[in-house]
Protein backbone atom coordinates (compact mmCIF):
# COMPACT_ATOMS: atom_id res chain seq x y z
CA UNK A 1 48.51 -26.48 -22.86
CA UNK A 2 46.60 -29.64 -22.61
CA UNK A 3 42.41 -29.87 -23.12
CA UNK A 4 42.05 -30.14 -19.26
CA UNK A 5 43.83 -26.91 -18.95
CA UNK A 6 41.84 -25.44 -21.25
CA UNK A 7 38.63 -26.50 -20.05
CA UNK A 8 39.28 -25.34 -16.62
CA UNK A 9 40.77 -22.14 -18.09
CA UNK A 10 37.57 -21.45 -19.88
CA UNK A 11 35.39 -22.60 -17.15
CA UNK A 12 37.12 -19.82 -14.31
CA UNK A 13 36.64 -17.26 -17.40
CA UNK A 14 33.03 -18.01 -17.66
CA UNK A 15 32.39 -18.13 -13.83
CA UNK A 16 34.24 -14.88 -13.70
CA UNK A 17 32.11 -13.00 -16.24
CA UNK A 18 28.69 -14.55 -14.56
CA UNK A 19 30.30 -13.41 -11.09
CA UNK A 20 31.15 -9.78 -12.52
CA UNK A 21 27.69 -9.48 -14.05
CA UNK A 22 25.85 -11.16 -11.04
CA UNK A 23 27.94 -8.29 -8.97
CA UNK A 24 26.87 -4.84 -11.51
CA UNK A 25 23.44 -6.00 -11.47
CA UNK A 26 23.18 -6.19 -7.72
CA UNK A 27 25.02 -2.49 -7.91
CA UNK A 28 22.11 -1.41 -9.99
CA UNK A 29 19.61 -2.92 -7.82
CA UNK A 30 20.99 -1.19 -4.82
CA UNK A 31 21.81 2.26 -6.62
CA UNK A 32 18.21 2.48 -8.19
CA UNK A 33 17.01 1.07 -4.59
CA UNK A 34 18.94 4.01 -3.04
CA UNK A 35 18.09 6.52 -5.39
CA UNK A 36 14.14 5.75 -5.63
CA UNK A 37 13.11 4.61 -2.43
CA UNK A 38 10.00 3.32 -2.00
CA UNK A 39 9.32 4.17 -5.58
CA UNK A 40 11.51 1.07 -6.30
CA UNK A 41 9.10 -0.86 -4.39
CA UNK A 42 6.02 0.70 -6.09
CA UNK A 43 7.87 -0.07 -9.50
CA UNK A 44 8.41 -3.78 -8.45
CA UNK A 45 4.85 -4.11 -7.32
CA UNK A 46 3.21 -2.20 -10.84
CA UNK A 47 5.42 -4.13 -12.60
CA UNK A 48 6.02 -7.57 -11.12
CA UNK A 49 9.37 -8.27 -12.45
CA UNK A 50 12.46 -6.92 -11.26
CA UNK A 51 14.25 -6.52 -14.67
CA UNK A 52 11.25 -4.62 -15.59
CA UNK A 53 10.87 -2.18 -13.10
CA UNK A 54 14.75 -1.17 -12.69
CA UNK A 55 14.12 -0.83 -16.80
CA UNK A 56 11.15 1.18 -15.76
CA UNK A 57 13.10 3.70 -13.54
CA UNK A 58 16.06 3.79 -15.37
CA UNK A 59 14.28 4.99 -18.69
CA UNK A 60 12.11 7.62 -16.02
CA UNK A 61 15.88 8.88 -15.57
CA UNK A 62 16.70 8.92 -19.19
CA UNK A 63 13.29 11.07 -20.03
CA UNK A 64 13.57 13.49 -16.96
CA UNK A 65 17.21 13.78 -18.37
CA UNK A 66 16.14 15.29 -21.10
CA UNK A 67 13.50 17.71 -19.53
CA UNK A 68 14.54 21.62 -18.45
CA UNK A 69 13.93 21.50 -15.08
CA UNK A 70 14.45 24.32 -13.11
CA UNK A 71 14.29 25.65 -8.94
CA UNK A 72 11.67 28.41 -8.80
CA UNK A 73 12.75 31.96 -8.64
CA UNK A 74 12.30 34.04 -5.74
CA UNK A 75 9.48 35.36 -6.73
CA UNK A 76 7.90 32.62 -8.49
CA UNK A 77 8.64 30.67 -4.84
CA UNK A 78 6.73 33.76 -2.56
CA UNK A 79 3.54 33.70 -5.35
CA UNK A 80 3.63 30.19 -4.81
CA UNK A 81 3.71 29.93 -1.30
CA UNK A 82 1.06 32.96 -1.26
CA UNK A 83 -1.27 30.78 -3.23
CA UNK A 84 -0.87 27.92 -1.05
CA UNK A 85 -1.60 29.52 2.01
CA UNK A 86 -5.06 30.81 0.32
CA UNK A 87 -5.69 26.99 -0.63
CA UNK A 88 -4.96 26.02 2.93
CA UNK A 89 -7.63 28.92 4.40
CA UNK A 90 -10.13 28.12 1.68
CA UNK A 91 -10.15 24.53 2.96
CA UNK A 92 -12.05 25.41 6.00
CA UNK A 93 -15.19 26.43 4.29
CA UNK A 94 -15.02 24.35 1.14
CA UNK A 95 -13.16 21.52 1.53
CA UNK A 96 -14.06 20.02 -2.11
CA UNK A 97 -13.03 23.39 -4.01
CA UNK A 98 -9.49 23.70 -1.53
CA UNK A 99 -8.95 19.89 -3.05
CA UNK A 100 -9.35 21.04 -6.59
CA UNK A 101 -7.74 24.68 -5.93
CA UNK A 102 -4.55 22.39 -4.60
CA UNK A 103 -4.53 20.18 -7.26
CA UNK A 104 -4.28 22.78 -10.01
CA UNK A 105 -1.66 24.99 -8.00
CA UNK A 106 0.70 21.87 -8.16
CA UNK A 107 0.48 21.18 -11.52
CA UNK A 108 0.70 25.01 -12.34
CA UNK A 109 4.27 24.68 -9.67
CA UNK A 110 5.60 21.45 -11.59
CA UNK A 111 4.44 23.31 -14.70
CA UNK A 112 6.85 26.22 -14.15
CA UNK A 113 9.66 24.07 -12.72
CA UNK A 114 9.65 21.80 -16.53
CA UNK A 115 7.76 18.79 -15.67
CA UNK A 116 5.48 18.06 -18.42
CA UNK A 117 1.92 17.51 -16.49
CA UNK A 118 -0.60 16.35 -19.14
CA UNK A 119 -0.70 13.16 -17.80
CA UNK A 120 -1.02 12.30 -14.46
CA UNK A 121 0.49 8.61 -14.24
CA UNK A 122 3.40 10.24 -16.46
CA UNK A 123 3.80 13.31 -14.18
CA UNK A 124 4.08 10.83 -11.02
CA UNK A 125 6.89 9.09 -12.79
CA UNK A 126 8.52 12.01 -13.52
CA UNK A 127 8.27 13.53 -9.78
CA UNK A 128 9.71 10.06 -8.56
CA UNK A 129 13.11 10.67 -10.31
CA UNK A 130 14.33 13.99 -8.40
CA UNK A 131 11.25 13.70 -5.66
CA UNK A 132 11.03 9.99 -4.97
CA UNK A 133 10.35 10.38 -1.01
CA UNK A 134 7.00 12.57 -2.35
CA UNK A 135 5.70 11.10 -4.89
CA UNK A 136 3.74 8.92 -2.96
CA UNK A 137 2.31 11.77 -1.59
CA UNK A 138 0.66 13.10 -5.12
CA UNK A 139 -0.74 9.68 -5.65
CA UNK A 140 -2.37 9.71 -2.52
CA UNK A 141 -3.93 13.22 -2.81
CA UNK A 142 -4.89 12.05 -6.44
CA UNK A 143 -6.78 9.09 -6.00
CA UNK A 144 -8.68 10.71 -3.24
CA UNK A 145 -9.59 13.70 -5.30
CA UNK A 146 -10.94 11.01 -7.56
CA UNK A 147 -12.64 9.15 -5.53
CA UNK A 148 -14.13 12.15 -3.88
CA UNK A 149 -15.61 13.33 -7.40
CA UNK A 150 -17.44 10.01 -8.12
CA UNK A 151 -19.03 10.91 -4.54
CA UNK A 152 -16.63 8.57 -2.43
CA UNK A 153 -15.19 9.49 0.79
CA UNK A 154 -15.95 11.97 3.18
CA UNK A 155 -14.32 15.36 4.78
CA UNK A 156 -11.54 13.68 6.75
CA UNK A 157 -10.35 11.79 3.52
CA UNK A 158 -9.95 15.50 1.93
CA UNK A 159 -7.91 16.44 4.99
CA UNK A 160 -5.73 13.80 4.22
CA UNK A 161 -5.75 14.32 0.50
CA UNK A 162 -4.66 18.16 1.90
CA UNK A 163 -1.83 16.94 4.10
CA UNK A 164 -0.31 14.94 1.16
CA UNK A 165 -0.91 18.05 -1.23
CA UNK A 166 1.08 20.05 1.14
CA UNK A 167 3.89 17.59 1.44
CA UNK A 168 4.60 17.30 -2.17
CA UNK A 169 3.79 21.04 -2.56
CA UNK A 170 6.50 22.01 -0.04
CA UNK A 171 8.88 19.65 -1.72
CA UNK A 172 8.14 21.41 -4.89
CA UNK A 173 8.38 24.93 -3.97
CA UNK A 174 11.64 24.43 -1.58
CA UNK A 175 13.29 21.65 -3.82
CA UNK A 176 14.08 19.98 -0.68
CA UNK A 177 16.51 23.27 -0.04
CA UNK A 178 14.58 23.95 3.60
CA UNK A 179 15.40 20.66 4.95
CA UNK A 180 18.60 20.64 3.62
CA UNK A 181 19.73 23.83 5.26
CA UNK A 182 17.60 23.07 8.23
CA UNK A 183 19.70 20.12 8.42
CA UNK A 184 23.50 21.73 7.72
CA UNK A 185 22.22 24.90 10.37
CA UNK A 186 21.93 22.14 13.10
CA UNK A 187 24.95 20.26 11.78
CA UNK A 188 27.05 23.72 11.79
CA UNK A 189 25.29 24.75 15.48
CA UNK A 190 26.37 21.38 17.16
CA UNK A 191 29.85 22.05 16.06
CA UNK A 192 29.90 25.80 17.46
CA UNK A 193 30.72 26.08 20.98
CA UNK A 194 27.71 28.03 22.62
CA UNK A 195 28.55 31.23 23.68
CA UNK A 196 27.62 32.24 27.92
């Protein structure tokens, strides 16, 4: 083989290497894109680097990875749900105290479902991995429950702060199961002839 051979050889090899990387990081970005949702976009925003915030999620992956998450049991589910629906009622007569009642009973669900909840900004990373369409949700209720203790906001900010309780509460409790069979019921129901 001659030097131009060689050269043109090596050149093709390196083209193909930055063309096979170029192609498994775009696979990441779209996989973590998929998988995350707008969380990726939160990440990239937090973050303001790409490589940093698909670092970011993947090591949330790697630490939830390692955590014992469980579903609820039956009975852990119908306490739960009990609990909630006192929250709910509570809210009509004390607003601020539903807020804080809400708060606690989804740290006490994540609690018994293995999500560490010491820390809030650490628990809403955590959520995002298996709950990424939700996690939003807690962030929102948060920050109003914040700014509604340093004397911020008003009653219809608490309702919101309610609505996105509920949203990641339901997620919690039903692990996305309700939906899911919701879902395959009307899936399985289109496919069966009706019966006159």
């Amino acid at each position: 083989m001659d030097t131009t051979t060689l050269i043109i050889a090596a050149v093709l090899l390196v083209v193909l290497v930055v063309a096979g990387v170029l192609l498994m990081q775009r696979r990441r970005t779209e996989q973590l894109q998929s998988r995350f949702g707008p969380e990726y976009e939160h990440a990239l925003k937090d973050t303001g680097d790409k490589r940093k915030a698909e670092a970011e999620l993947a090591e949330r992956e790697k630490r939830v990875e390692k955590l014992s998450i469980r579903a609820l049991e039956p009975a852990q589910r119908d306490r739960f749900m009990s609990e909630w629906h006192q929250v709910q009622a509570e809210f009509v007569d004390d607003p601020e105290n539903a807020i804080r009642d809400a708060d606690i009973l989804i740290q006490d669900v994540m609690s018994t479902r293995g999500y560490p909840v010491q820390n809030f900004e650490q628990a809403a990373s955590d959520i995002s991995v298996d709950h990424p369409s939700v996690v939003q949700h807690f962030r929102t209720a948060h920050d109003i429950a914040l700014r509604h203790s340093r004397g911020e906001g008003d009653t219809e900010d608490l309702r919101n702060a309610m609505i996105n309780y509920r949203a990641l509460f339901e997620e919690l409790v039903t692990d996305g199961r309700d939906e899911r069979e919701s879902t395959e019921r009307r899936t399985h129901d289109a496919g069966t002839p009706e019966r006159v």
